[in-house]
Protein backbone atom coordinates (compact mmCIF):
# COMPACT_ATOMS: atom_id res chain seq x y z
CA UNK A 1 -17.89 -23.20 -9.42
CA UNK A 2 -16.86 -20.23 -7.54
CA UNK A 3 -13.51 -19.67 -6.68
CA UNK A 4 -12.30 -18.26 -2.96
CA UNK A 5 -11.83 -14.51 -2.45
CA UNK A 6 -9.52 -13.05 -0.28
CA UNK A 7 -8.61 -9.70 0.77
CA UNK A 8 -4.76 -9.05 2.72
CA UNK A 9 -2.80 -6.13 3.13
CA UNK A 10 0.45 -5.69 2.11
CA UNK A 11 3.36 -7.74 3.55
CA UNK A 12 6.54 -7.04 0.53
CA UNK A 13 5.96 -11.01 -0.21
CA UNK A 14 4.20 -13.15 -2.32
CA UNK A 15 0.65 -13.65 -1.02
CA UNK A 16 -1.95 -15.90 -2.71
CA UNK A 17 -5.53 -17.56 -2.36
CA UNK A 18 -6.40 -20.65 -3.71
CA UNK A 19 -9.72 -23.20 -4.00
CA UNK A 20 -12.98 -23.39 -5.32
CA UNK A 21 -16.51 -23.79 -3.87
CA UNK A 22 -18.52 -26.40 -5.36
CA UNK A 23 -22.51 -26.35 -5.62
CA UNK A 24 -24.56 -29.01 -7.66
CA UNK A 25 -27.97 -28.50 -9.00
CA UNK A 26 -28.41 -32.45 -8.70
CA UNK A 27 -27.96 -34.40 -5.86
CA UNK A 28 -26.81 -37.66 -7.89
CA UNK A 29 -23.79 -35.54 -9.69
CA UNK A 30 -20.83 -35.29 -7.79
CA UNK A 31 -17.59 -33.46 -7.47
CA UNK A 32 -15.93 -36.62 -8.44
CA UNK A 33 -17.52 -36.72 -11.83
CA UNK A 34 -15.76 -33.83 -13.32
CA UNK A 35 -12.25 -33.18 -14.25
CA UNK A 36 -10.50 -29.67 -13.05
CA UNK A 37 -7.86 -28.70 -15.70
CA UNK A 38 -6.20 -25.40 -14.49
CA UNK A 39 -4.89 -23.84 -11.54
CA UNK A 40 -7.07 -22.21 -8.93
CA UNK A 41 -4.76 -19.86 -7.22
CA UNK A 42 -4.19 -16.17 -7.44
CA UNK A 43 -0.81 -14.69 -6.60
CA UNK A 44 0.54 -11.17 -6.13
CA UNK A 45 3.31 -9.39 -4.18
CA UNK A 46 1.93 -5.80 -4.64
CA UNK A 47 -1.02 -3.60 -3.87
CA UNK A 48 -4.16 -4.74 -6.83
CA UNK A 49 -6.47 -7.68 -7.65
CA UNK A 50 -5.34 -10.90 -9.01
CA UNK A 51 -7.59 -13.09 -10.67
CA UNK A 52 -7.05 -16.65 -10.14
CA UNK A 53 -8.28 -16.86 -14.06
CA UNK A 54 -11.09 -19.77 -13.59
CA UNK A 55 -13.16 -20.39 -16.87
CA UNK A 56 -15.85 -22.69 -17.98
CA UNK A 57 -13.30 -24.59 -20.40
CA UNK A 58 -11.08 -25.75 -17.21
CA UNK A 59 -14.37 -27.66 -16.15
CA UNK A 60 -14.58 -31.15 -17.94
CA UNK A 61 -17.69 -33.45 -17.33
CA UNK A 62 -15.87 -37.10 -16.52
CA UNK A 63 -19.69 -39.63 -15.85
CA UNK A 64 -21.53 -40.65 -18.84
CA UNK A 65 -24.40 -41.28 -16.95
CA UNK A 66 -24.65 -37.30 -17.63
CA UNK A 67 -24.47 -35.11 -20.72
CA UNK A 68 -26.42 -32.45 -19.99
CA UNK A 69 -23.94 -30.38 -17.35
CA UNK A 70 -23.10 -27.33 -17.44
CA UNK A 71 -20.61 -24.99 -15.59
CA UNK A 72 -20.80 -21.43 -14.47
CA UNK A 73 -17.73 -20.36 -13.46
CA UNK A 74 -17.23 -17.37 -10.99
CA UNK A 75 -13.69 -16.73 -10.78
CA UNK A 76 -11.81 -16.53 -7.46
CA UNK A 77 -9.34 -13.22 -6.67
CA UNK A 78 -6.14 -11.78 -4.38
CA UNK A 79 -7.36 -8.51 -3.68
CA UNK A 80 -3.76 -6.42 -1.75
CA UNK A 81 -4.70 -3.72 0.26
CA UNK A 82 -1.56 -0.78 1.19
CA UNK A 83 -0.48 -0.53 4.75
CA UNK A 84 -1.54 2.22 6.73
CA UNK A 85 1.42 4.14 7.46
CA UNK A 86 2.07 7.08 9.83
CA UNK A 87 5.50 9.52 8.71
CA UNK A 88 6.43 12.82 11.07
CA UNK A 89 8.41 15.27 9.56
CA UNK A 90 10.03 17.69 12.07
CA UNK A 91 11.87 20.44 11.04
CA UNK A 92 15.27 21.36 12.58
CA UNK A 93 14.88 24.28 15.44
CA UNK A 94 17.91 26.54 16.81
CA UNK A 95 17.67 29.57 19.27
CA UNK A 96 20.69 32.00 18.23
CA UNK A 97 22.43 34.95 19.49
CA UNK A 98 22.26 38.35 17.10
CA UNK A 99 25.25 38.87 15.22
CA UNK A 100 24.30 41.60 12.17
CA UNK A 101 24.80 38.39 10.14
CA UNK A 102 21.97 36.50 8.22
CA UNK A 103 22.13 33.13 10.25
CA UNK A 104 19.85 29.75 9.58
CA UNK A 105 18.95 26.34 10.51
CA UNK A 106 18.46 23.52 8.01
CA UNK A 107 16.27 20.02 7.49
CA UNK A 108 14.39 18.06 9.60
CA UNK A 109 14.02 14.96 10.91
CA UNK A 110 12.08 11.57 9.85
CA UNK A 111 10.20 9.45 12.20
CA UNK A 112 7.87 6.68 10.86
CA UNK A 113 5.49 4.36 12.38
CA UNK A 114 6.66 0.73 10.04
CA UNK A 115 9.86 -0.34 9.69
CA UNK A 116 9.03 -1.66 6.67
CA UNK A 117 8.39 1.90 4.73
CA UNK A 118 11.63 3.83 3.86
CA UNK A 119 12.23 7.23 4.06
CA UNK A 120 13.49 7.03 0.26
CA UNK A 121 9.82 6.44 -0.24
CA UNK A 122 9.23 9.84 0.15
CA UNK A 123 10.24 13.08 -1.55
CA UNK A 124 10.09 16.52 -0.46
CA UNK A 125 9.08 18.85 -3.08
CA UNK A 126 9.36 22.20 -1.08
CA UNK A 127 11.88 24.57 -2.06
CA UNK A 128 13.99 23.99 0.64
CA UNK A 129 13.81 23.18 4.80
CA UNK A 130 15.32 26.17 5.76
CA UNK A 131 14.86 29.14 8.09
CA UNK A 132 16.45 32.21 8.06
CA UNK A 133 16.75 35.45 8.95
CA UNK A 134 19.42 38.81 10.11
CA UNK A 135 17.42 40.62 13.17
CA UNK A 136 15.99 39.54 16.74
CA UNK A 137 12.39 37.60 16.11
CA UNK A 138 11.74 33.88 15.33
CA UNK A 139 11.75 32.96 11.37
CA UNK A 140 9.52 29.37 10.79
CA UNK A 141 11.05 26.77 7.66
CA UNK A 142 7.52 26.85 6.13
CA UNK A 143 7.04 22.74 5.70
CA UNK A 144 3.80 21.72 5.06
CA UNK A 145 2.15 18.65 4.55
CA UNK A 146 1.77 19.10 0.88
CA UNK A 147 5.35 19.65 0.27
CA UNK A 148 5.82 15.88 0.65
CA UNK A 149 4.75 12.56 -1.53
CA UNK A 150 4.84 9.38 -1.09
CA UNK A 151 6.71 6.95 -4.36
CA UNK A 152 5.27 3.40 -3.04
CA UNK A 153 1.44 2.42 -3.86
CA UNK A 154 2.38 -0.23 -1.32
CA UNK A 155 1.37 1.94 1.92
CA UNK A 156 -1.54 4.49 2.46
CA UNK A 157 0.53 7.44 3.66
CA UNK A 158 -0.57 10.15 6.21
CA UNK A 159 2.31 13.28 7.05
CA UNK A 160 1.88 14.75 10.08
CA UNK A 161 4.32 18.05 9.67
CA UNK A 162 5.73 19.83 12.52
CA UNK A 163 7.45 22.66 11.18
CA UNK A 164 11.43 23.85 11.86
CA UNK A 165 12.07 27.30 13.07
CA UNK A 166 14.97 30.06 13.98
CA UNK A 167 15.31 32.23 17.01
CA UNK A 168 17.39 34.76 16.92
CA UNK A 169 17.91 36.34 20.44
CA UNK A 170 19.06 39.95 21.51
């Protein structure tokens, strides 16, 4: 007995596989002579591996004509892969005048590639997305790629970081 395998990527639902393969040493015993008491699916919602939980004990010979069976039992699995996933971070850019004053621009912008991954699934763990600066020259923010995470094992995550910057102009 060897139950199915199957390998999907993430989809926020239930997914499952379900069946067994049957092969038979002896051509004169048959499917039909043994009971199957159990359930032969495997279910999950979430990235991992489900086992469908198939053991030898589930297997029941049902013809009298043989006594001598035996079962091996490979169980069957779910296996959820994450969703490759694609988020841009670009920093916030301003070009302005000098005043004598220490001026700065702020944040940045989101931009990802499936609707189904949220920007609350990702936190920024810089010390802030800001640049700033008093005199004539251009002042970057300083975001990097390492300065965000993503919270959901659901999705394989790449950052592509474009940073934010000030101008300040004479």
């Amino acid at each position: 007995i060897t139950g199915h395998n199957d390998t999907k990527e993430y989809t926020g639902s239930a997914q499952n596989v379900s069946g067994y393969d049957v092969a038979i040493s002896n051509s004169l015993y048959k499917e039909s002579d043994f009971d199957f008491n159990g359930s032969a699916v495997a279910t999950g919602t979430d990235v991992g591996t489900y086992k469908m939980g198939l053991v030898t004990s589930q297997f029941k010979n049902t013809n009298a004509n043989f006594t001598n069976i035996k079962f091996i039992v490979n169980d069957g699995s779910l296996e959820i892969t994450p969703v490759k996933v694609t988020v841009t971070i670009t920093g916030n850019k301003d070009s302005l005048t000098y005043n004598g004053e220490e001026q700065s621009v702020t944040g940045y912008e989101v931009e990802i590639s499936n609707p189904s991954y949220k920007e609350a699934d990702v936190t920024f763990t810089g010390e802030a997305a800001i640049a700033k600066g008093i005199n004539v020259g251009t002042y970057p923010m300083g975001l990097a790629e390492g300065q965000f995470t993503n919270n959901n094992a659901n999705y394989d995550v790449t950052f592509v970081v474009n940073d934010g910057e000030l101008e300040i102009t004479k």
